[in-house]
Protein backbone atom coordinates (compact mmCIF):
# COMPACT_ATOMS: atom_id res chain seq x y z
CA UNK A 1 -11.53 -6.99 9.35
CA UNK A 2 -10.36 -2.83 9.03
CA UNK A 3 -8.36 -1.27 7.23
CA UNK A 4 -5.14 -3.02 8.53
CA UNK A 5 -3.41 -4.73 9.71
CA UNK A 6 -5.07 -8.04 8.38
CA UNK A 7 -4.78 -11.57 9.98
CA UNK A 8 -1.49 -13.46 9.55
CA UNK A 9 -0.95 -16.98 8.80
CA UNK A 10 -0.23 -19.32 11.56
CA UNK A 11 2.97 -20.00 9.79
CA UNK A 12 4.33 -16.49 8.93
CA UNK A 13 3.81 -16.38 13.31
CA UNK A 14 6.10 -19.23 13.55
CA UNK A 15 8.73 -17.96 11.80
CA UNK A 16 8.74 -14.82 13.87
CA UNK A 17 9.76 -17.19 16.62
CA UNK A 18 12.47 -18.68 15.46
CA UNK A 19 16.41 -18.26 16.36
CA UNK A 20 17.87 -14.84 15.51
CA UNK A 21 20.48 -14.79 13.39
CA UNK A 22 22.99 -11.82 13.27
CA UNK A 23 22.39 -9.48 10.14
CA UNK A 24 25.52 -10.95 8.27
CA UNK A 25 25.03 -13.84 9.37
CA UNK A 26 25.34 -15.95 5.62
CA UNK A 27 22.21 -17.41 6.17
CA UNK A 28 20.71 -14.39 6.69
CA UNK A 29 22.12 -12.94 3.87
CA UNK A 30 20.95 -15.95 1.84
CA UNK A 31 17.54 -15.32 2.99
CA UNK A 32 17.83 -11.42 1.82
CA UNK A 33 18.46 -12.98 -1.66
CA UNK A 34 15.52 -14.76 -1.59
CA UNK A 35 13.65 -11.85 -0.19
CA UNK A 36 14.13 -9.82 -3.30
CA UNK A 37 13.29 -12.86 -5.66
CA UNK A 38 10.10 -13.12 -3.71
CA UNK A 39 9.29 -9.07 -3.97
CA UNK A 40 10.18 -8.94 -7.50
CA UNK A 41 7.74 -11.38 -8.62
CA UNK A 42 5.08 -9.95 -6.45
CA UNK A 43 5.82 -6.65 -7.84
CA UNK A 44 6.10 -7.82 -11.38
CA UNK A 45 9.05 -6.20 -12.36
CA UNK A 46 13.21 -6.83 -12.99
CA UNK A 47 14.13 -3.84 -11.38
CA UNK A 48 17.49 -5.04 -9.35
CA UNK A 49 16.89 -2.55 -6.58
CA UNK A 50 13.72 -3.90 -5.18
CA UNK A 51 14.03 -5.05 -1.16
CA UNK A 52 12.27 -4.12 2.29
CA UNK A 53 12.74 -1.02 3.78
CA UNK A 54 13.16 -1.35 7.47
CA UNK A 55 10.12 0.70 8.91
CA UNK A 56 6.13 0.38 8.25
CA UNK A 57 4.77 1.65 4.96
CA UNK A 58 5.31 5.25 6.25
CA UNK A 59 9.06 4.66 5.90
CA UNK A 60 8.17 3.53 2.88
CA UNK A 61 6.82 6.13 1.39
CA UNK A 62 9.27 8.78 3.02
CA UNK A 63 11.80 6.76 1.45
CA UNK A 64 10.64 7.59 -2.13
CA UNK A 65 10.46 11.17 -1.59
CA UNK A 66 13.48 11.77 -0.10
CA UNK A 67 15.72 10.04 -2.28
CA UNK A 68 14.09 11.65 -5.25
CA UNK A 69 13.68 15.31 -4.15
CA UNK A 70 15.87 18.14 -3.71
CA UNK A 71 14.58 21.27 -2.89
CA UNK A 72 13.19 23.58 -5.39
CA UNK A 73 11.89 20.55 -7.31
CA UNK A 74 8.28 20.56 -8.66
CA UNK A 75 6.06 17.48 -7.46
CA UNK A 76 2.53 16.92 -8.62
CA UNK A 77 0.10 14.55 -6.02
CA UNK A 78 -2.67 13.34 -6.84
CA UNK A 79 -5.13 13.90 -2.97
CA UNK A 80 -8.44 11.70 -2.68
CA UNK A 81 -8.54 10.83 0.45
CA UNK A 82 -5.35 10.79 3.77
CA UNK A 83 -2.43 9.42 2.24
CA UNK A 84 -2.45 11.51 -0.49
CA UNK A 85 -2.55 14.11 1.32
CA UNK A 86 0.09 12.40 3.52
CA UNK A 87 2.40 12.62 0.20
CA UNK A 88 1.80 16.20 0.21
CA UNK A 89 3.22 16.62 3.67
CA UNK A 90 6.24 14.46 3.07
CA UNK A 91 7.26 15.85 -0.11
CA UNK A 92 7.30 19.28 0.87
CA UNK A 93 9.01 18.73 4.08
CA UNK A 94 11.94 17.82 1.43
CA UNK A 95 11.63 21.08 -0.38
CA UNK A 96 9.24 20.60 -2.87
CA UNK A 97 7.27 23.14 -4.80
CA UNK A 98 3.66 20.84 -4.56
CA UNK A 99 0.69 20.60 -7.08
CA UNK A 100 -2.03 19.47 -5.53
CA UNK A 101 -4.38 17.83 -7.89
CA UNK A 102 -7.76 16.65 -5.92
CA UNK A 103 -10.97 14.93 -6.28
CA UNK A 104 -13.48 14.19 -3.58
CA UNK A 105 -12.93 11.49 -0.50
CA UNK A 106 -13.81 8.08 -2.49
CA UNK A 107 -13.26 9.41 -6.07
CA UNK A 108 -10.33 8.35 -8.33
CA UNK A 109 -7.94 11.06 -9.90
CA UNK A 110 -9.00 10.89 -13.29
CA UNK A 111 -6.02 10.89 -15.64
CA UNK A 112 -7.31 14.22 -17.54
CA UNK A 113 -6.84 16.66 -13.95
CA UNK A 114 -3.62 15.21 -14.28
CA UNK A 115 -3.22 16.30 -17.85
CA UNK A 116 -4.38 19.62 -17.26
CA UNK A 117 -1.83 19.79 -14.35
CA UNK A 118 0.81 19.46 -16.44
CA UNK A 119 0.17 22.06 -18.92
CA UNK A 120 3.19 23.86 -18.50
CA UNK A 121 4.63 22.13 -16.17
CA UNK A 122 7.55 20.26 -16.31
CA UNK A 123 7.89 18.55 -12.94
CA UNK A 124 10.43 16.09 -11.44
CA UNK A 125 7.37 13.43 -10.06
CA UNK A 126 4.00 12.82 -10.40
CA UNK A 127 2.79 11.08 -7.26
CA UNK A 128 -0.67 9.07 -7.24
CA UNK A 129 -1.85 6.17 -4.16
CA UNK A 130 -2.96 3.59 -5.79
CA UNK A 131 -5.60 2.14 -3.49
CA UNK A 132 -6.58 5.04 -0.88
CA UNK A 133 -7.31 3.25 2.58
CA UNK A 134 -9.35 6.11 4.03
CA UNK A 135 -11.76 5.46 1.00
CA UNK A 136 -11.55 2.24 -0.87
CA UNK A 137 -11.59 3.85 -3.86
CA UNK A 138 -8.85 2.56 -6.74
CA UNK A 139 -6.93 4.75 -9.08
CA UNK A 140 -6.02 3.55 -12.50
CA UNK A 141 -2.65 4.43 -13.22
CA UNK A 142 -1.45 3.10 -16.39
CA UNK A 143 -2.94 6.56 -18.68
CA UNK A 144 -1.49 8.70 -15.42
CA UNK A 145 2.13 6.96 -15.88
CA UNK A 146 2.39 7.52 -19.79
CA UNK A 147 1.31 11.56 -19.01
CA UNK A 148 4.08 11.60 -16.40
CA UNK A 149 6.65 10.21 -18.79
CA UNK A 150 5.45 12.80 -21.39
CA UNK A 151 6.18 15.35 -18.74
CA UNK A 152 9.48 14.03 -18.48
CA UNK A 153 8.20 13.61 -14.94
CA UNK A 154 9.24 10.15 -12.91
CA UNK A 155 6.31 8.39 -11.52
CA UNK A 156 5.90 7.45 -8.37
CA UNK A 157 2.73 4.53 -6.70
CA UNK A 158 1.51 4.05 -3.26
CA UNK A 159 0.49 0.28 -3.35
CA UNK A 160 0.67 -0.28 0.66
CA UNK A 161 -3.52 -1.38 0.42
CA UNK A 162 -3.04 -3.17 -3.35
CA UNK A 163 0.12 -4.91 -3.45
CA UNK A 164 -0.65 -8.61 -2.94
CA UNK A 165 -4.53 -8.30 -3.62
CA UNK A 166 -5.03 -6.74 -6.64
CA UNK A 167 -2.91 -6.43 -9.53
CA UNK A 168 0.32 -3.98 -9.67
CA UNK A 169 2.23 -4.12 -12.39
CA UNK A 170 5.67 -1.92 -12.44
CA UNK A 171 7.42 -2.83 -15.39
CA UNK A 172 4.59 -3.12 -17.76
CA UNK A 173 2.88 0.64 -15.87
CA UNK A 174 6.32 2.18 -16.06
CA UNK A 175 5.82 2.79 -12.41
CA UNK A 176 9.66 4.69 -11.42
CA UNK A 177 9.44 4.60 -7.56
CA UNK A 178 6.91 2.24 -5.88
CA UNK A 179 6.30 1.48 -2.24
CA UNK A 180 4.37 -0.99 0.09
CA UNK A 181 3.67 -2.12 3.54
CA UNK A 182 3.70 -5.84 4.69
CA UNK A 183 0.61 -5.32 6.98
CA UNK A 184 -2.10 -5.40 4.61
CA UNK A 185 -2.73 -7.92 2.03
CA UNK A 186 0.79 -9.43 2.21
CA UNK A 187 -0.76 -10.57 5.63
CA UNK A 188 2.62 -10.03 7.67
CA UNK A 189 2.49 -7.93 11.02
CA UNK A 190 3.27 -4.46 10.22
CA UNK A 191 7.29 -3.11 10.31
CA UNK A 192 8.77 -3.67 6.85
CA UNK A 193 7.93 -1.75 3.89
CA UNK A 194 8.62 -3.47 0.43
CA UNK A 195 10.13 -0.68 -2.26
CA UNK A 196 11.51 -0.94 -5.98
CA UNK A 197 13.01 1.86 -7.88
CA UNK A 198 13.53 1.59 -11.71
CA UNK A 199 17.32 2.35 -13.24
CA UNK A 200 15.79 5.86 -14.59
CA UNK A 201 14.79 6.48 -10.66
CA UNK A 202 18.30 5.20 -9.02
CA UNK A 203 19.98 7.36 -11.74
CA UNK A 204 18.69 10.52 -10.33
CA UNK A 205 19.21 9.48 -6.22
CA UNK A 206 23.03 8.89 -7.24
CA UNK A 207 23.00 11.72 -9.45
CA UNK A 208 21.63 14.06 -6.93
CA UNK A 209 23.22 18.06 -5.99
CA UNK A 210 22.33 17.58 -2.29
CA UNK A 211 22.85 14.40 0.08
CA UNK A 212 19.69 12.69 0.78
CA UNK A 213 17.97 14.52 4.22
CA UNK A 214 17.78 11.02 6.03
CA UNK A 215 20.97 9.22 6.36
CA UNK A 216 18.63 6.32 7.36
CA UNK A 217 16.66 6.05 3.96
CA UNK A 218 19.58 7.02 1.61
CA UNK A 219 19.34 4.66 -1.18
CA UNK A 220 23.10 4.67 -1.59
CA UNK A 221 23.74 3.71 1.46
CA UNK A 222 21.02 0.93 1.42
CA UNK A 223 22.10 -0.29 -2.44
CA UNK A 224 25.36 -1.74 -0.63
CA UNK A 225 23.82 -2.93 1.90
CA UNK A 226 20.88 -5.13 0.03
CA UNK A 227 23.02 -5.27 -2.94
CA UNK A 228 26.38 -7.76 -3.80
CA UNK A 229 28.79 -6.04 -1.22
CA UNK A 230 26.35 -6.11 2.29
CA UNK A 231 28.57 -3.56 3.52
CA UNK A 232 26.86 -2.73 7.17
CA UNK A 233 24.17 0.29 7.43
CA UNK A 234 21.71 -0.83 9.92
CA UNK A 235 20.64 -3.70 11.86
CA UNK A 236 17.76 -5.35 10.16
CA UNK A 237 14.79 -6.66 11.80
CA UNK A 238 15.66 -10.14 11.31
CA UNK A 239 12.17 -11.83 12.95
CA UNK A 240 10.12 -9.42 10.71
CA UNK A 241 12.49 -10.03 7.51
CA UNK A 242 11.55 -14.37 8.57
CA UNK A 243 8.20 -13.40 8.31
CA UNK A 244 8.23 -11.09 5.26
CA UNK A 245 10.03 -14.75 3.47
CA UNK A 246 7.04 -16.50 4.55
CA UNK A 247 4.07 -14.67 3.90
CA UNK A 248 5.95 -13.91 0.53
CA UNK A 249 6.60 -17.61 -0.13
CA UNK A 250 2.64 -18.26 0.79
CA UNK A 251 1.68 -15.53 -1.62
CA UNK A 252 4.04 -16.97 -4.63
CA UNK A 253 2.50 -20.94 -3.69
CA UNK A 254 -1.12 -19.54 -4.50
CA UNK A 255 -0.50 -17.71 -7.04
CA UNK A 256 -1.15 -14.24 -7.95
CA UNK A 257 -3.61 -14.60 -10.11
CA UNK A 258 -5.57 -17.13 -7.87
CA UNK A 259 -5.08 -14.72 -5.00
CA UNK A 260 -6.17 -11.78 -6.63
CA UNK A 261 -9.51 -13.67 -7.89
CA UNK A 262 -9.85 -14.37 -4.57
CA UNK A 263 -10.23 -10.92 -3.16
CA UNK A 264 -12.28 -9.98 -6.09
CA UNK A 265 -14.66 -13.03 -4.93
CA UNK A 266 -14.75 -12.40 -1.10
CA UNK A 267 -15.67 -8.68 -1.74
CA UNK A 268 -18.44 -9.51 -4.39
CA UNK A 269 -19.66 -11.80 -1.90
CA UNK A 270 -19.80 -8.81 0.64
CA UNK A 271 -21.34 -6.66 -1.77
CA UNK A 272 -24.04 -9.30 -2.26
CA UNK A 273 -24.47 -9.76 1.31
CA UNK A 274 -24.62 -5.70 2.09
CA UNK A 275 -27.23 -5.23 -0.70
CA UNK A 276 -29.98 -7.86 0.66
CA UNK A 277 -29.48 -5.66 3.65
CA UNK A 278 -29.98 -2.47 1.79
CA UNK A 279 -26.45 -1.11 2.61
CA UNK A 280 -24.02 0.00 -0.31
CA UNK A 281 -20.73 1.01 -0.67
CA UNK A 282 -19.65 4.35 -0.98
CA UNK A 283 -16.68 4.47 -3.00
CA UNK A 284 -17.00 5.05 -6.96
CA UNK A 285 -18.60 2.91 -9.11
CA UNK A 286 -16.20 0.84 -11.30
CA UNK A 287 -13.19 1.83 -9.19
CA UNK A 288 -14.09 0.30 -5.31
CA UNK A 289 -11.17 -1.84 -4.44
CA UNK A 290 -11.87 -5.82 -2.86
CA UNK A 291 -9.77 -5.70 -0.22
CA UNK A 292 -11.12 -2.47 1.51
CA UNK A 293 -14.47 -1.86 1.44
CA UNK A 294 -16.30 1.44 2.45
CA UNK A 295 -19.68 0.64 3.60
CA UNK A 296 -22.37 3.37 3.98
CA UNK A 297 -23.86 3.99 7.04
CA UNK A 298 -27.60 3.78 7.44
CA UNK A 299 -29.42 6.91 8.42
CA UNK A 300 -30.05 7.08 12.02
CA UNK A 301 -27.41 4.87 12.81
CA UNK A 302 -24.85 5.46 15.09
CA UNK A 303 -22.02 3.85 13.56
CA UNK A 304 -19.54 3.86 16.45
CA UNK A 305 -22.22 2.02 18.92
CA UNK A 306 -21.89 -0.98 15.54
CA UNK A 307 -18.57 -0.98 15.32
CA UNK A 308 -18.15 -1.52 19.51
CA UNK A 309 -20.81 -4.55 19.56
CA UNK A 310 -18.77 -5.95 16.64
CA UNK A 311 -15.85 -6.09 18.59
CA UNK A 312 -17.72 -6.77 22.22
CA UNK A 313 -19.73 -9.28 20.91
CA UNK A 314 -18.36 -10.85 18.03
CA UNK A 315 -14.75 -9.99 18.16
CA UNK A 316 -14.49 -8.26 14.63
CA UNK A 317 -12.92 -5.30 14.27
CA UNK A 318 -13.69 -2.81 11.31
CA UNK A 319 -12.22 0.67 10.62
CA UNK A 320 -14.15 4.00 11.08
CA UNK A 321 -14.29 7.03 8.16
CA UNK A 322 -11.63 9.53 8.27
CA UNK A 323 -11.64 13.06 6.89
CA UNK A 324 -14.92 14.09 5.42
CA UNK A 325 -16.12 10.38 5.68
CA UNK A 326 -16.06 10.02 9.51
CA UNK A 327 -19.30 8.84 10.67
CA UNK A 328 -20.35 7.85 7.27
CA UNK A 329 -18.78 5.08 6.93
CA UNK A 330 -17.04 1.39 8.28
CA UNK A 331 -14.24 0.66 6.42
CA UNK A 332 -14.16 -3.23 6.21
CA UNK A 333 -10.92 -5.06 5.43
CA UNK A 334 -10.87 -8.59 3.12
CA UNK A 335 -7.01 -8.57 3.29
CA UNK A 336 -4.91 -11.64 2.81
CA UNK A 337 -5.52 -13.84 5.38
CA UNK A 338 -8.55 -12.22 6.32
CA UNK A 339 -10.14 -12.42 2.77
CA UNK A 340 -12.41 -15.53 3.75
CA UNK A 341 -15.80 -16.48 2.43
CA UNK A 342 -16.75 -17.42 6.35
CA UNK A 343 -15.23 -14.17 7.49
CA UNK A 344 -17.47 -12.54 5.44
CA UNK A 345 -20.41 -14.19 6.23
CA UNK A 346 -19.87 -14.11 10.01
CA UNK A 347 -19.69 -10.52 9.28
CA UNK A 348 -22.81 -10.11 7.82
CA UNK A 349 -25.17 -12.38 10.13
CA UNK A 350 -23.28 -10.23 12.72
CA UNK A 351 -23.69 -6.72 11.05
CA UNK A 352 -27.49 -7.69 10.49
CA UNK A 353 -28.15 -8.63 14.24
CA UNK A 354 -26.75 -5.43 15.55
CA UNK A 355 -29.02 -3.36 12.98
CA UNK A 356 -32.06 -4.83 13.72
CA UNK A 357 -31.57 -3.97 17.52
């Protein structure tokens, strides 16, 4: 129950164990195809280059900046809490001239310090992380994509915490560049990282001055690869790609919707349970995500002594704060599999035995 990853489906496990095919092998390939059916759907969009990236949601997001940046380009992030500020780091190892725009740890960016950021700006992306895992606080991103497009700016999502549990929605946001992990509320072990670019994004990565600084992430290289002509790049993971299909396959027979109103219902149910013990969470009002919760630590609590008789004792294991928010918080995870009315009430009777010692 952290921050990731989450617990995978006895199924999705069995899959990992079966035969390994080569890479080209046509059923593999067949597979691939279905893949990218799966991801589009879950990513609500028609974009035709939408697959797995080969590497955790790190390579996922690397893979967006590169392919977009050259240097000397202007990028605008928005930082509330480590993976923005991860985006920061990335994008100006490729050269980029960066506007930071931040709020506090567990605040949203609010779509107006993005405004004002652009005021006189005309930058290549705007950057923004959805759901921030170091703070369980949720960004709405629809206003922030139409300012970007204004700006004649692409726009580019982090959904590795959202995609799966709450709703992302690329065509209909105008999202450009987006980028995922399987480990979270896909509920797949960690090692793939699901992408989609729009045609307006792919038209500026084969359009580009420079070649792309990783050979390994170059979307040219990859569009033949995952596209009609499979000419050879890499090896693929092949066990991880079986269990990507799966957990996909088991996300697409519930349902979005359903699944989403699940995670909305497992972390109201939390909420519930943390307020009869007079604990909150500490992420904005009206923007804390379900599927990673930030729960305030009592004062006079030490809350790495709770988080070892969790594990010890009960065998759940919740994140710690990062940043600014270490020691101040446990960040609890109701991802995928994990998102469980029992899980969350074996949590609690646990969480309130531990306190009252």
């Amino acid at each position: 129950m952290g921050p990731g990853p989450s617990d995978v489906a006895p199924s999705v496990l069995r899959a990992m164990s079966l035969p390994v095919l080569g890479h080209l092998d046509p059923l593999f390939v067949a597979m691939m195809d279905e893949i990218k059916a799966m991801l589009r759907v879950v990513f609500q969009t028609k974009n035709a280059m939408t697959f797995p990236v080969s590497g955790t949601g790190s390579a996922g997001m690397e893979f967006c900046f590169v392919n977009l940046i050259e240097p000397g380009d202007e990028v605008i992030v928005g930082v509330n809490g480590v993976f923005g500020g991860r985006m920061v780091d990335v994008a100006e190892r490729c050269g980029a001239k960066v506007t930071k725009v931040e709020s506090p740890w567990g605040k949203i960016i609010e779509p107006s310090q993005i405004a004002e950021a652009l005021k006189g700006r005309r930058p290549k992306i705007v950057a923004i992380v959805h759901a921030e895992t170091s703070t369980g606080a949720l960004t709405p991103v629809e206003e922030i994509s139409k300012l970007a497009h204004q700006a004649g700016a692409l726009f580019l999502l982090d959904t590795v915490t959202s995609l799966g549990g709450w709703p992302v929605r690329v065509d209909e946001w105008e999202v450009d560049e987006i980028y995922s992990g399987t480990q979270k509320c896909l509920s797949c072990p960690p090692g793939l990282a699901p992408v989609s670019l729009s045609d307006r994004a792919m038209a500026v990565a084969t359009n580009r001055k420079t070649k792309v600084q990783s050979w390994y992430l170059d979307v040219n290289l990859l569009a033949s690869y995952w596209g009609q002509e499979r000419v050879y790049h890499h090896t693929a993971p092949i066990s991880m790609n079986y269990a990507l299909h799966e957990a996909l396959r088991l996300v697409l027979i519930e349902g979005l919707e359903s699944r989403w109103k699940r995670h909305q219902a497992n972390h109201e149910l939390l909420k519930k349970g943390l307020t009869e013990l007079g604990l909150s969470i500490a992420s904005q009002p009206g923007h804390q995500l379900w599927q990673l919760n930030a729960v305030t630590v009592p004062e006079g609590v030490d809350e790495a002594t709770v988080r070892k008789a969790l594990l010890n004792d009960f065998s759940i294991e919740v994140g710690a704060g990062l940043g600014p928010l270490k020691g101040k918080i446990w960040r609890v995870g109701l991802m995928g599999e994990t998102s469980k009315p029992e899980h969350v009430e074996t949590f609690l009777r646990a969480l309130r035995g531990i306190l009252k010692k």
